[in-house]
PDB file of N, CA and C in Angstrom:
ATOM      1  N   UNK A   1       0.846  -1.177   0.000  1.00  0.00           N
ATOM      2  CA  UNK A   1       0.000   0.000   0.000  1.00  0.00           C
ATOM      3  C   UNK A   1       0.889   1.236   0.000  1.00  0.00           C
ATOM      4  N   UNK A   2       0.205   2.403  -0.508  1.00  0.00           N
ATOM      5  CA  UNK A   2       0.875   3.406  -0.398  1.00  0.00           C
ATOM      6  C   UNK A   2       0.203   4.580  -0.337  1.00  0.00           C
ATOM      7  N   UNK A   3       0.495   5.573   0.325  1.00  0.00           N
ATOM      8  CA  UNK A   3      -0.276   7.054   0.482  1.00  0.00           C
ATOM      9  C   UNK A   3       0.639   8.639  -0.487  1.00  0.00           C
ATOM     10  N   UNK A   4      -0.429   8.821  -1.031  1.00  0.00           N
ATOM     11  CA  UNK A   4       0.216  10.076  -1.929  1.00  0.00           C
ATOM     12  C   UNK A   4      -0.094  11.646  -0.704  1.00  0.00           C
ATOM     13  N   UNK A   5       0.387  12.392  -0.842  1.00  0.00           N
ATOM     14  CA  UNK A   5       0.497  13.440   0.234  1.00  0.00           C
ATOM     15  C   UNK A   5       1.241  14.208  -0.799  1.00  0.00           C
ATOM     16  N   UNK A   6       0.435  15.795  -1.586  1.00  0.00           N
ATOM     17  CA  UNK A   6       0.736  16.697  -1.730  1.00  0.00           C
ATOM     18  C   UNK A   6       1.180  16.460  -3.566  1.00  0.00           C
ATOM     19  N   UNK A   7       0.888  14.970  -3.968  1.00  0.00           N
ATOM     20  CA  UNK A   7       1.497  14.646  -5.047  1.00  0.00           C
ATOM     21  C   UNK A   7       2.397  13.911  -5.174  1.00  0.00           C
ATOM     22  N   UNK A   8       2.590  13.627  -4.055  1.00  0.00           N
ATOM     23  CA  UNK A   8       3.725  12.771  -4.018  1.00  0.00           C
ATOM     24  C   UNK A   8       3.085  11.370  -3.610  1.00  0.00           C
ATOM     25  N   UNK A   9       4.116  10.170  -4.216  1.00  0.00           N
ATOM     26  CA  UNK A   9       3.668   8.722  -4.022  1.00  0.00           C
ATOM     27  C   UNK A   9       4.948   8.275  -2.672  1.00  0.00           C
ATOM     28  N   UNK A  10       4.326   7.995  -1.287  1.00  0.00           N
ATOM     29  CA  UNK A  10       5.041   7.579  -0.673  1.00  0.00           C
ATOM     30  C   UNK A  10       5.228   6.182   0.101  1.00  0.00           C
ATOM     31  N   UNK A  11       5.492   5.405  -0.238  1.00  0.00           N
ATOM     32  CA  UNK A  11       5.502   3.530  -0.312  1.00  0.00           C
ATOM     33  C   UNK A  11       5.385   3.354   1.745  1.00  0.00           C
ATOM     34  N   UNK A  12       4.577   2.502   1.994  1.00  0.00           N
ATOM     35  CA  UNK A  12       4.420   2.075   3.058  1.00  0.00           C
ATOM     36  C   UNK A  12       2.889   0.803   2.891  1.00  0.00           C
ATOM     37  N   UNK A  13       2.786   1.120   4.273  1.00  0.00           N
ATOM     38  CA  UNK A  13       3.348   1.056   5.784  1.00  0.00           C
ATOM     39  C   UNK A  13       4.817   0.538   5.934  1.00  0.00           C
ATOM     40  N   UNK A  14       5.434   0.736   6.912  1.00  0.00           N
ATOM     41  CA  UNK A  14       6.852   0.034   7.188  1.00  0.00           C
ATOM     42  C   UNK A  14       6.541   0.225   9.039  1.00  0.00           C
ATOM     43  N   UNK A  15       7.214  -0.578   9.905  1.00  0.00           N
ATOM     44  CA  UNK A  15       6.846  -0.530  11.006  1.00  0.00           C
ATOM     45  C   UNK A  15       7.841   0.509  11.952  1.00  0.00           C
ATOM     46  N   UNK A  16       7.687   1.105  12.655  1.00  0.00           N
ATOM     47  CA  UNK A  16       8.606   2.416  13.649  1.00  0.00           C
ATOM     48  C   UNK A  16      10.069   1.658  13.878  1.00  0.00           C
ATOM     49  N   UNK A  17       9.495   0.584  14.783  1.00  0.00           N
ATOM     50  CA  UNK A  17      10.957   0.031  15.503  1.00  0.00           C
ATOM     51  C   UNK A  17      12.180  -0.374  15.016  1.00  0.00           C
ATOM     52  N   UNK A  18      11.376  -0.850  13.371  1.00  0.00           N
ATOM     53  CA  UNK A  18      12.520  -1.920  12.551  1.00  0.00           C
ATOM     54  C   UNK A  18      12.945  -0.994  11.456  1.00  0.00           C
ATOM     55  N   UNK A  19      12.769   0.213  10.951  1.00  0.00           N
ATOM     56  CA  UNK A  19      12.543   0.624   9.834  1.00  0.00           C
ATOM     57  C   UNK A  19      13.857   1.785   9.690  1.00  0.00           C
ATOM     58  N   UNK A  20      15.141   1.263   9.213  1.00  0.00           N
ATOM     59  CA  UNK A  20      16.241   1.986   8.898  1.00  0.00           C
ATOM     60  C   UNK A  20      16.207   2.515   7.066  1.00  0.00           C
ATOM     61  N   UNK A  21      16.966   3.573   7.220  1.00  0.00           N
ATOM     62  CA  UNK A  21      17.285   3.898   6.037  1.00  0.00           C
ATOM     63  C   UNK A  21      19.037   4.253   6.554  1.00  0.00           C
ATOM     64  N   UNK A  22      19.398   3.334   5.683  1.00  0.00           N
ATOM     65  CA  UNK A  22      20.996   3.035   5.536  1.00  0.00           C
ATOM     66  C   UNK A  22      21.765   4.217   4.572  1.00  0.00           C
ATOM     67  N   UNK A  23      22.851   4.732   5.108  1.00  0.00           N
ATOM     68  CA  UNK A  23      24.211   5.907   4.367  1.00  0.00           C
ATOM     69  C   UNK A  23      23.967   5.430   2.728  1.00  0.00           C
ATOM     70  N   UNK A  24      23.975   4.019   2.441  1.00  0.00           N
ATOM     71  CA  UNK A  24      24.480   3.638   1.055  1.00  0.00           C
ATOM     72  C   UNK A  24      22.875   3.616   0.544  1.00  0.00           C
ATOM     73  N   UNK A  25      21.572   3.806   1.000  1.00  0.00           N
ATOM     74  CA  UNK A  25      20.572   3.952   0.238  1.00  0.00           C
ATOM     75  C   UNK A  25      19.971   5.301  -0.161  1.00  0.00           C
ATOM     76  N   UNK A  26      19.258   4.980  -0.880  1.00  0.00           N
ATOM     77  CA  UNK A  26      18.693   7.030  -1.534  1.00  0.00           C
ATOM     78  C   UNK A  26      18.037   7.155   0.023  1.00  0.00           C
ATOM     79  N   UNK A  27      18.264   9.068  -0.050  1.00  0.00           N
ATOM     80  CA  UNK A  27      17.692   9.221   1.084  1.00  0.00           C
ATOM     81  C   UNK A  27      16.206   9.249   0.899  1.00  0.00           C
ATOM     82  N   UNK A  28      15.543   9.487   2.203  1.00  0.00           N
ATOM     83  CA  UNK A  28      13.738   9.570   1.979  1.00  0.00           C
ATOM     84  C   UNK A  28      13.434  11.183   2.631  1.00  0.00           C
ATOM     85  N   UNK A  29      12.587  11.412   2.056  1.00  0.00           N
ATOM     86  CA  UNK A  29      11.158  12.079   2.555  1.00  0.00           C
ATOM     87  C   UNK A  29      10.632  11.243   3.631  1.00  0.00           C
ATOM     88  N   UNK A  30      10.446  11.002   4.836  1.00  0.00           N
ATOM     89  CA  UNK A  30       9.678  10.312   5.556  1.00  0.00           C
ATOM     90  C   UNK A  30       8.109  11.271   5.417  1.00  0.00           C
ATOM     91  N   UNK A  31       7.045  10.389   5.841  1.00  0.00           N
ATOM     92  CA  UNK A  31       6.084  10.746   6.867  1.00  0.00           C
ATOM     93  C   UNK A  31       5.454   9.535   7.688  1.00  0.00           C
ATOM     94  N   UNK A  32       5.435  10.006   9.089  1.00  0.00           N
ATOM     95  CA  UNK A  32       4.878   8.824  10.523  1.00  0.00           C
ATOM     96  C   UNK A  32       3.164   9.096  10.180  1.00  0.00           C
ATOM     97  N   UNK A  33       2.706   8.520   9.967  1.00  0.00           N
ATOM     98  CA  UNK A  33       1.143   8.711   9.843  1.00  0.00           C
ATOM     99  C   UNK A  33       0.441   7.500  10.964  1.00  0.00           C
ATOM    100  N   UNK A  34      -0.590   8.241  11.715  1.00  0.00           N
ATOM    101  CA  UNK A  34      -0.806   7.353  12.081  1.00  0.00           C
ATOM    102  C   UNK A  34      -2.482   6.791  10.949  1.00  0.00           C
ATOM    103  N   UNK A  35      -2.665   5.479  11.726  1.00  0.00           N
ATOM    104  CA  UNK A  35      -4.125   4.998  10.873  1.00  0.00           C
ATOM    105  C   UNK A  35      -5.439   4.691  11.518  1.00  0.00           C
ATOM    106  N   UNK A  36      -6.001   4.769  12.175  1.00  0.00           N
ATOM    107  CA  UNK A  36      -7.406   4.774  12.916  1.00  0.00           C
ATOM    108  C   UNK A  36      -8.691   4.497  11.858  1.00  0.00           C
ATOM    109  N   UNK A  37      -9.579   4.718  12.631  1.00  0.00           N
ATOM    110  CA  UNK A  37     -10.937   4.400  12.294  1.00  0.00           C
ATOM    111  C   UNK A  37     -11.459   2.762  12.133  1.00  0.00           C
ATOM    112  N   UNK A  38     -12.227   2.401  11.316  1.00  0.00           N
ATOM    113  CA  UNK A  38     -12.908   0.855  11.161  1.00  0.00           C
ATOM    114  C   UNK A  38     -12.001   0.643   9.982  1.00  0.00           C
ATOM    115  N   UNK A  39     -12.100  -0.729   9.831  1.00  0.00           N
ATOM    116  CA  UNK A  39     -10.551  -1.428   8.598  1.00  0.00           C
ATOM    117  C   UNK A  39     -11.713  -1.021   6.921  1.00  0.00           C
ATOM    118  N   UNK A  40     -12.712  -0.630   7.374  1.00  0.00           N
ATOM    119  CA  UNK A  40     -13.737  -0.270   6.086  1.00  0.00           C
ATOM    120  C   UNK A  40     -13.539   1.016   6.007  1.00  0.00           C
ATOM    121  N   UNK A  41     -13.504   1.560   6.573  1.00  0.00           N
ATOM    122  CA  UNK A  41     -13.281   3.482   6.475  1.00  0.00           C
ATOM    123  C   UNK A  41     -12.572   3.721   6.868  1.00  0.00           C
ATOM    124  N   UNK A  42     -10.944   3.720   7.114  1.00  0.00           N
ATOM    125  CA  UNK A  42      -9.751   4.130   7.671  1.00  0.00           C
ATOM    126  C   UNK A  42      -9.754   5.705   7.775  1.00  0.00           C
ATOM    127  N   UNK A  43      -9.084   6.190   8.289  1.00  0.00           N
ATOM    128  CA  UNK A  43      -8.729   7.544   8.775  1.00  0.00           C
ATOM    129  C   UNK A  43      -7.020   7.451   9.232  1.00  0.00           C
ATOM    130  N   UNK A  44      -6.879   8.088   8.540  1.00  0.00           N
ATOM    131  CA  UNK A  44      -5.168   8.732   8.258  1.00  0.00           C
ATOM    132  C   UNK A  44      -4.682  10.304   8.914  1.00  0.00           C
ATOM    133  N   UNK A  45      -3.861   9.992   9.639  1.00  0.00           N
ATOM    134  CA  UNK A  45      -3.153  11.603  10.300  1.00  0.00           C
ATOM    135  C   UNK A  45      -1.567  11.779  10.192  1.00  0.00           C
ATOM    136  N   UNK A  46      -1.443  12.696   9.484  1.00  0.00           N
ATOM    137  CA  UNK A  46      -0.034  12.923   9.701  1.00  0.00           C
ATOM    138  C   UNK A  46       0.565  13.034  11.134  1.00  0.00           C
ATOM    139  N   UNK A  47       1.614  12.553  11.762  1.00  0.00           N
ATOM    140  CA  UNK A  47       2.301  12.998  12.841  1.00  0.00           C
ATOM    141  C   UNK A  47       3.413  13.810  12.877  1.00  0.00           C
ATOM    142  N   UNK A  48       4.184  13.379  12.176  1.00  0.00           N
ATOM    143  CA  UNK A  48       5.303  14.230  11.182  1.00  0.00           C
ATOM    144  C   UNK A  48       5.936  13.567  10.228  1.00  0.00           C
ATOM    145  N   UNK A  49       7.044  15.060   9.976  1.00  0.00           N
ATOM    146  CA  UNK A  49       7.100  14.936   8.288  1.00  0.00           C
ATOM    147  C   UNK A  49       8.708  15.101   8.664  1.00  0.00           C
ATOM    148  N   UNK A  50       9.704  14.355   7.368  1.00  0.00           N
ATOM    149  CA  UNK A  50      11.028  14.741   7.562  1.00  0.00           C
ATOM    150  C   UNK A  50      11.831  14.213   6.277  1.00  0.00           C
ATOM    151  N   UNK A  51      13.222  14.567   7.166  1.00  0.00           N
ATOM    152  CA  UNK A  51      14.045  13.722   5.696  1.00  0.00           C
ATOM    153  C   UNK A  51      15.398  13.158   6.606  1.00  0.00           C
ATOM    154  N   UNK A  52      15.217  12.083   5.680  1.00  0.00           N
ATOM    155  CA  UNK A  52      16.891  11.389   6.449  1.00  0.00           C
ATOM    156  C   UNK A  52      18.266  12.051   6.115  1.00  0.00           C
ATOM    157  N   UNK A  53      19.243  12.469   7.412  1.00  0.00           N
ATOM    158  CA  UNK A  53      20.197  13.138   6.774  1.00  0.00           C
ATOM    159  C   UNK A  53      21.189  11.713   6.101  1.00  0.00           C
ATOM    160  N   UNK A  54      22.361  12.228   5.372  1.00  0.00           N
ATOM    161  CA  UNK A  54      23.065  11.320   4.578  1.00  0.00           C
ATOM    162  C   UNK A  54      23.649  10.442   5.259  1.00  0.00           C
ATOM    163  N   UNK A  55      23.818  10.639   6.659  1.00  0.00           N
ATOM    164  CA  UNK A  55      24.133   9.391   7.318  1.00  0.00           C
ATOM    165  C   UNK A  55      23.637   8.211   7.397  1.00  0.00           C
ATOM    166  N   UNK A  56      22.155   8.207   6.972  1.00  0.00           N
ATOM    167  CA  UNK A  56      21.213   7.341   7.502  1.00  0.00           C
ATOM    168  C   UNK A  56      20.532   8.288   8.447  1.00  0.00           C
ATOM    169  N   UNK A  57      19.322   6.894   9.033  1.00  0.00           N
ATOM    170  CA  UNK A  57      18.411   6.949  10.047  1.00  0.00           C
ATOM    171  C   UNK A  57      17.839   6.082  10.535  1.00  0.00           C
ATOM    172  N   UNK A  58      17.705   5.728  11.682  1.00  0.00           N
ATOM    173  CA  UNK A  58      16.968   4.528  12.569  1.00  0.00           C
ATOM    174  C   UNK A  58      15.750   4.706  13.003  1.00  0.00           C
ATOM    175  N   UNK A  59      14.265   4.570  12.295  1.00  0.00           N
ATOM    176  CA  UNK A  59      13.558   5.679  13.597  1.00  0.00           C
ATOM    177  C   UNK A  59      13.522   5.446  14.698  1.00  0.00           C
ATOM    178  N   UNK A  60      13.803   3.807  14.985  1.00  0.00           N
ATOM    179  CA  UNK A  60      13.585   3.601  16.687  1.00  0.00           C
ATOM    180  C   UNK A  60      14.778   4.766  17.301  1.00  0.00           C
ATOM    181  N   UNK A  61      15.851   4.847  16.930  1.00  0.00           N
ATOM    182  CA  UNK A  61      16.393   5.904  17.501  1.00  0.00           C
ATOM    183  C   UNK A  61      16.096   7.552  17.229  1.00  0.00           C
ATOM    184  N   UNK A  62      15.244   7.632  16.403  1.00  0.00           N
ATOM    185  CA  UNK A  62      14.837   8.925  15.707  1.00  0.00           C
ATOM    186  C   UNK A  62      14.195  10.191  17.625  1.00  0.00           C
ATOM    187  N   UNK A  63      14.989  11.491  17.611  1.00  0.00           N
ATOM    188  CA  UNK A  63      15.054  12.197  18.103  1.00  0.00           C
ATOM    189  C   UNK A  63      13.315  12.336  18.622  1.00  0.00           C
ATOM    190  N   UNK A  64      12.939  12.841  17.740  1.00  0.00           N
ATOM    191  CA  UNK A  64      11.191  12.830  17.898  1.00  0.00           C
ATOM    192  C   UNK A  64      10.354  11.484  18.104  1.00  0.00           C
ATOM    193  N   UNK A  65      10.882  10.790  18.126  1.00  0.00           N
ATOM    194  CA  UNK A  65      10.539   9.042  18.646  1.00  0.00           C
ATOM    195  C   UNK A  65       9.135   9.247  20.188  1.00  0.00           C
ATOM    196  N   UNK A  66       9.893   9.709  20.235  1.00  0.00           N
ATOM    197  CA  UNK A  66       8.768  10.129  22.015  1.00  0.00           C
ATOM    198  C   UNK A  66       7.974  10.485  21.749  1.00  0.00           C
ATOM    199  N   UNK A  67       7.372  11.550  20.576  1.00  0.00           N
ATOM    200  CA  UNK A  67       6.829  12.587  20.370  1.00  0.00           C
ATOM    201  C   UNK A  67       5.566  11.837  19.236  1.00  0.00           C
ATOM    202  N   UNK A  68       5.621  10.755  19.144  1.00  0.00           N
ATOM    203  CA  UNK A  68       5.540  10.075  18.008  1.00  0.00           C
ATOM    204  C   UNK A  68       4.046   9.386  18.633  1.00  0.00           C
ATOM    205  N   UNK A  69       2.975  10.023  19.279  1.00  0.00           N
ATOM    206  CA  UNK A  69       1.890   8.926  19.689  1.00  0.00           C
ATOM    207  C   UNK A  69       0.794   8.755  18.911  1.00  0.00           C
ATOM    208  N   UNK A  70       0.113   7.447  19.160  1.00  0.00           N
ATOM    209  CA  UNK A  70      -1.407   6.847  18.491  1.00  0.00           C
ATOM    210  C   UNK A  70      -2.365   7.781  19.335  1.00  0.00           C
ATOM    211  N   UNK A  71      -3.133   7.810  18.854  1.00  0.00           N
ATOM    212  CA  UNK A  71      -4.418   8.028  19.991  1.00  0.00           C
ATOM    213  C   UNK A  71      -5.361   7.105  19.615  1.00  0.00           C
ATOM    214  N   UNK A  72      -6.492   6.916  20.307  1.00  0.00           N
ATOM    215  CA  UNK A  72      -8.077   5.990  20.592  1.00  0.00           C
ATOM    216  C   UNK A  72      -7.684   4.742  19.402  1.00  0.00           C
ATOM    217  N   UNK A  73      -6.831   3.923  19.875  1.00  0.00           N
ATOM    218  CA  UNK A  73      -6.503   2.442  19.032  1.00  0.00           C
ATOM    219  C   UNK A  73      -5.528   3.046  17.620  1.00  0.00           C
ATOM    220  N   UNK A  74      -5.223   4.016  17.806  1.00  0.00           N
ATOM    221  CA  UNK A  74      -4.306   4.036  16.170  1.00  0.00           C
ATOM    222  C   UNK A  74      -3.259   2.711  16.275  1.00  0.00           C
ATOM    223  N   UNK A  75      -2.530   3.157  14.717  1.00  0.00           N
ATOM    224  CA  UNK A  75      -1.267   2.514  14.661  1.00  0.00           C
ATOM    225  C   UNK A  75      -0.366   3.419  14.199  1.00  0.00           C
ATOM    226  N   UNK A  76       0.827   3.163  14.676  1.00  0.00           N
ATOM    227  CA  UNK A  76       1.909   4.038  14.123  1.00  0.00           C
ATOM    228  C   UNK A  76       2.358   3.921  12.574  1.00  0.00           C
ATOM    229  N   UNK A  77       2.862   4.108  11.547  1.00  0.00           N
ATOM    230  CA  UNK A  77       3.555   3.515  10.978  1.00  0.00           C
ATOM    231  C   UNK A  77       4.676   4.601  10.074  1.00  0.00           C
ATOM    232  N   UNK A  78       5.579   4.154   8.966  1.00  0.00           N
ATOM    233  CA  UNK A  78       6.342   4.857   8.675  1.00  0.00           C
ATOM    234  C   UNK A  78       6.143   5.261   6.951  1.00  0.00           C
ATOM    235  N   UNK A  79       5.987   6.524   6.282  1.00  0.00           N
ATOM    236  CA  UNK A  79       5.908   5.855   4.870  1.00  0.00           C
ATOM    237  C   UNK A  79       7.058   6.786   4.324  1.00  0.00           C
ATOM    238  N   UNK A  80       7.843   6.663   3.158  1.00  0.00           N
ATOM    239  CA  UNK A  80       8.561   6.439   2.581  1.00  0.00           C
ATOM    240  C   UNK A  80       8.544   7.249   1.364  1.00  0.00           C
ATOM    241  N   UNK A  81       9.118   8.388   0.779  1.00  0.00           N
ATOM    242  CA  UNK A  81       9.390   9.001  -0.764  1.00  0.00           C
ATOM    243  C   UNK A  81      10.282   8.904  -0.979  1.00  0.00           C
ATOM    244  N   UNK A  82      11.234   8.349  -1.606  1.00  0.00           N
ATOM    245  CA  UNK A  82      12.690   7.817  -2.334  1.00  0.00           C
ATOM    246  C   UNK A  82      12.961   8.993  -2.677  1.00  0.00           C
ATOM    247  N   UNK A  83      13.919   9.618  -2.595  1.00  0.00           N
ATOM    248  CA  UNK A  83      14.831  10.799  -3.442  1.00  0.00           C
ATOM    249  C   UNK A  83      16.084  10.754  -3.630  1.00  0.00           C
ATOM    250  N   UNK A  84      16.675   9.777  -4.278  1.00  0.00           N
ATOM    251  CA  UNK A  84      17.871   9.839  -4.851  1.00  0.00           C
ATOM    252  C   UNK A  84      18.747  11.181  -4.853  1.00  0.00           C
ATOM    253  N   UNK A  85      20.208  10.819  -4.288  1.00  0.00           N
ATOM    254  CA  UNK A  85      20.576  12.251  -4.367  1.00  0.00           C
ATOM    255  C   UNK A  85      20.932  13.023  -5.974  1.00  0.00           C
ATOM    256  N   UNK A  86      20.649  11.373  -6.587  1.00  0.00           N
ATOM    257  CA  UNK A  86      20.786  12.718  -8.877  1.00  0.00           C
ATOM    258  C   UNK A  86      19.721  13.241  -8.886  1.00  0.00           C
ATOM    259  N   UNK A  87      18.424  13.035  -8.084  1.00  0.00           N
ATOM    260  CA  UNK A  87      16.928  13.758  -8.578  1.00  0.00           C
ATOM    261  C   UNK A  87      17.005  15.007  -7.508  1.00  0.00           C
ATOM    262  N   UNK A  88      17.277  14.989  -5.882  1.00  0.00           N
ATOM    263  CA  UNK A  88      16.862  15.660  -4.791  1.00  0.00           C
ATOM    264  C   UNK A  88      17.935  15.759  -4.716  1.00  0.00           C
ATOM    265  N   UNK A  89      18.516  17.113  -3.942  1.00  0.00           N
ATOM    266  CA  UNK A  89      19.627  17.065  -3.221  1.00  0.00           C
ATOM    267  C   UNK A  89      19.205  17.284  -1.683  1.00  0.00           C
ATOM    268  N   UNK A  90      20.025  17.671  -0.683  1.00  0.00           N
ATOM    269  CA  UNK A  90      19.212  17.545   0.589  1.00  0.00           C
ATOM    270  C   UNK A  90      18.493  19.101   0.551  1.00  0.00           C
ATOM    271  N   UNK A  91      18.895  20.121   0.363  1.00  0.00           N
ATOM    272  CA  UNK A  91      17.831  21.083   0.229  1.00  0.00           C
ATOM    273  C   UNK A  91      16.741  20.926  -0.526  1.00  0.00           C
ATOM    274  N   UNK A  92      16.374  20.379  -1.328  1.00  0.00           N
ATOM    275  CA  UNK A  92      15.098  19.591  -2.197  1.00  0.00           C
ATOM    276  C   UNK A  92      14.299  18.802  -1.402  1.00  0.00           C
ATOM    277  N   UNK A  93      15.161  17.691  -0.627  1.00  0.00           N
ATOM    278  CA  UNK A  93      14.181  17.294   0.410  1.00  0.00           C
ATOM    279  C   UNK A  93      13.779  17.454   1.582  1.00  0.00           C
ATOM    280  N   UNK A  94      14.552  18.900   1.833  1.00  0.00           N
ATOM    281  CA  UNK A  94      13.983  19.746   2.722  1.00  0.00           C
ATOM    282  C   UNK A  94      12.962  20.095   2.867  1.00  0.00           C
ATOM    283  N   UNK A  95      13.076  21.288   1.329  1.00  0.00           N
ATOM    284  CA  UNK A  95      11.848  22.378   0.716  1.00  0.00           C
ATOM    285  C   UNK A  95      11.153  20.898   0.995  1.00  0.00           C
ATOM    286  N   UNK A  96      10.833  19.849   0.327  1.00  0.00           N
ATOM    287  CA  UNK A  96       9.833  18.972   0.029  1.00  0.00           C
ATOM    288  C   UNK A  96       9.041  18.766   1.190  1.00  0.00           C
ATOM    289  N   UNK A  97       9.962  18.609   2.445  1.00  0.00           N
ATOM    290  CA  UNK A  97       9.273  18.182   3.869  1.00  0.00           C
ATOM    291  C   UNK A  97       8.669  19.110   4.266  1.00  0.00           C
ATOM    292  N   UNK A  98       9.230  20.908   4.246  1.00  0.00           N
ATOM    293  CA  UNK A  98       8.618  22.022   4.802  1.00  0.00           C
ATOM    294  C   UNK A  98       7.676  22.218   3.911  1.00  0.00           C
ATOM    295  N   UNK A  99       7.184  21.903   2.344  1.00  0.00           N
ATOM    296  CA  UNK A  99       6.206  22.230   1.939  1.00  0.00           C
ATOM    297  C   UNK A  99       4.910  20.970   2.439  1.00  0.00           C
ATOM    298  N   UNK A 100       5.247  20.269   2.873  1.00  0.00           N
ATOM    299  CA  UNK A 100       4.388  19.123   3.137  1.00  0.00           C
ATOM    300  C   UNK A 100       3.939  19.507   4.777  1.00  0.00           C
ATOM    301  N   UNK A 101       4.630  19.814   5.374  1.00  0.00           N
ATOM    302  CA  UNK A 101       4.591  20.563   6.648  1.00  0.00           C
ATOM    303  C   UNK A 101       3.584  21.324   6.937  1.00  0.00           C
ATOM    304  N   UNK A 102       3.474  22.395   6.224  1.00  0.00           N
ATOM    305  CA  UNK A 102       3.032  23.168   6.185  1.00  0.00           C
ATOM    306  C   UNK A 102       1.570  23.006   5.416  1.00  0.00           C
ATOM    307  N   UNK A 103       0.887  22.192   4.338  1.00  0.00           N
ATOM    308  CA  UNK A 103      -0.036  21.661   3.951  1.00  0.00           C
ATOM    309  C   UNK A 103      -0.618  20.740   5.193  1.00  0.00           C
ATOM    310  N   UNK A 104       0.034  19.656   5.604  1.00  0.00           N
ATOM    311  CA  UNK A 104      -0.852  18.801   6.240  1.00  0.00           C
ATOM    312  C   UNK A 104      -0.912  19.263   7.884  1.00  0.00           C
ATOM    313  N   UNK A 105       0.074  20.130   8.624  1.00  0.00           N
ATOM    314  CA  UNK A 105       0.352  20.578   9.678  1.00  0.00           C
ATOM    315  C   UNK A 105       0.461  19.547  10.916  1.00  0.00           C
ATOM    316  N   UNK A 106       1.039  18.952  10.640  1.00  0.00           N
ATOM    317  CA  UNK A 106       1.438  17.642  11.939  1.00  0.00           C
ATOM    318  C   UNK A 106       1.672  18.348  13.195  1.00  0.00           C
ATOM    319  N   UNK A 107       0.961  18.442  13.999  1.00  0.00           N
ATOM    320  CA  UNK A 107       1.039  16.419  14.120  1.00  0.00           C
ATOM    321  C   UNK A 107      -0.633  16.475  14.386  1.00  0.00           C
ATOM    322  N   UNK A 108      -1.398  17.425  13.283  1.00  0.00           N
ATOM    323  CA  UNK A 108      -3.130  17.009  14.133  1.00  0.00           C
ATOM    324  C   UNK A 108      -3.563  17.458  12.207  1.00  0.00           C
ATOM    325  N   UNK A 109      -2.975  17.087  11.110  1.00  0.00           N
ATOM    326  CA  UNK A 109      -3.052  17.466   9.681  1.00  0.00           C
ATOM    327  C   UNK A 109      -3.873  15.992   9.336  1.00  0.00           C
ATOM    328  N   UNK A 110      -4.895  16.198   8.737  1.00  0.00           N
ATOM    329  CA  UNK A 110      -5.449  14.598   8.218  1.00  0.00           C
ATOM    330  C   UNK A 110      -5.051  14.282   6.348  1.00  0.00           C
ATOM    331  N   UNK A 111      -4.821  13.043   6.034  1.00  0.00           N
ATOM    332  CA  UNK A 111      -4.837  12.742   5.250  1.00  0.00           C
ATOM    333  C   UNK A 111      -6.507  12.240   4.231  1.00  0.00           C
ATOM    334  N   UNK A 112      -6.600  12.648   3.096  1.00  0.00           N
ATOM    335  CA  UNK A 112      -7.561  12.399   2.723  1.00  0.00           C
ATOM    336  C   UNK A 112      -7.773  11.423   1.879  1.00  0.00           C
TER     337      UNK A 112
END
């Protein structure tokens, strides 16, 4: 499955705890969304929005990790926009995160 946000196609679910993006892979666009409602009518919320610096990223170790909650039965999860550094450079997937930021407004922005 996957969720588009702003035009963009971003590949998920992936789970919080397990979900690295490694130095030697393209970096991402993240967004933590959580998912609620009945498995027939889902309901989608942004929590936040980011980008992996070139080192990598772990989210279980991710800074905002704490900051990161479900409410009334959600699930957490992680989704994913590939940006190669020949297409994005890291100011590209900056602008990309602050324009997404600012559209969906995490951490209370719904997905539609």
């Amino acid at each position: 499955m996957s969720i588009k946000l702003a035009g963009y196609l971003f590949t998920g679910p992936f789970p919080l705890d397990t979900t690295e993006v490694r130095a030697n892979q393209a970096p991402v666009v993240y967004a933590v969304v959580a998912k609620g409602g009945q498995s027939w009518a889902p309901i989608f919320r942004v929590v936040d929005l980011g980008v992996s610096p070139e080192q990598g990223l772990r989210f279980a170790d991710h800074p905002c990790r704490t900051n990161w909650v479900a409410e009334h039965g959600e699930s957490l999860s992680i989704y994913l926009f590939y940006a190669p550094r020949s297409a994005y450079s890291l100011t590209d997937r900056e602008e990309m995160a602050a324009r997404l930021r600012g559209q969906y407004d995490p951490p209370r922005g719904f997905v539609a």
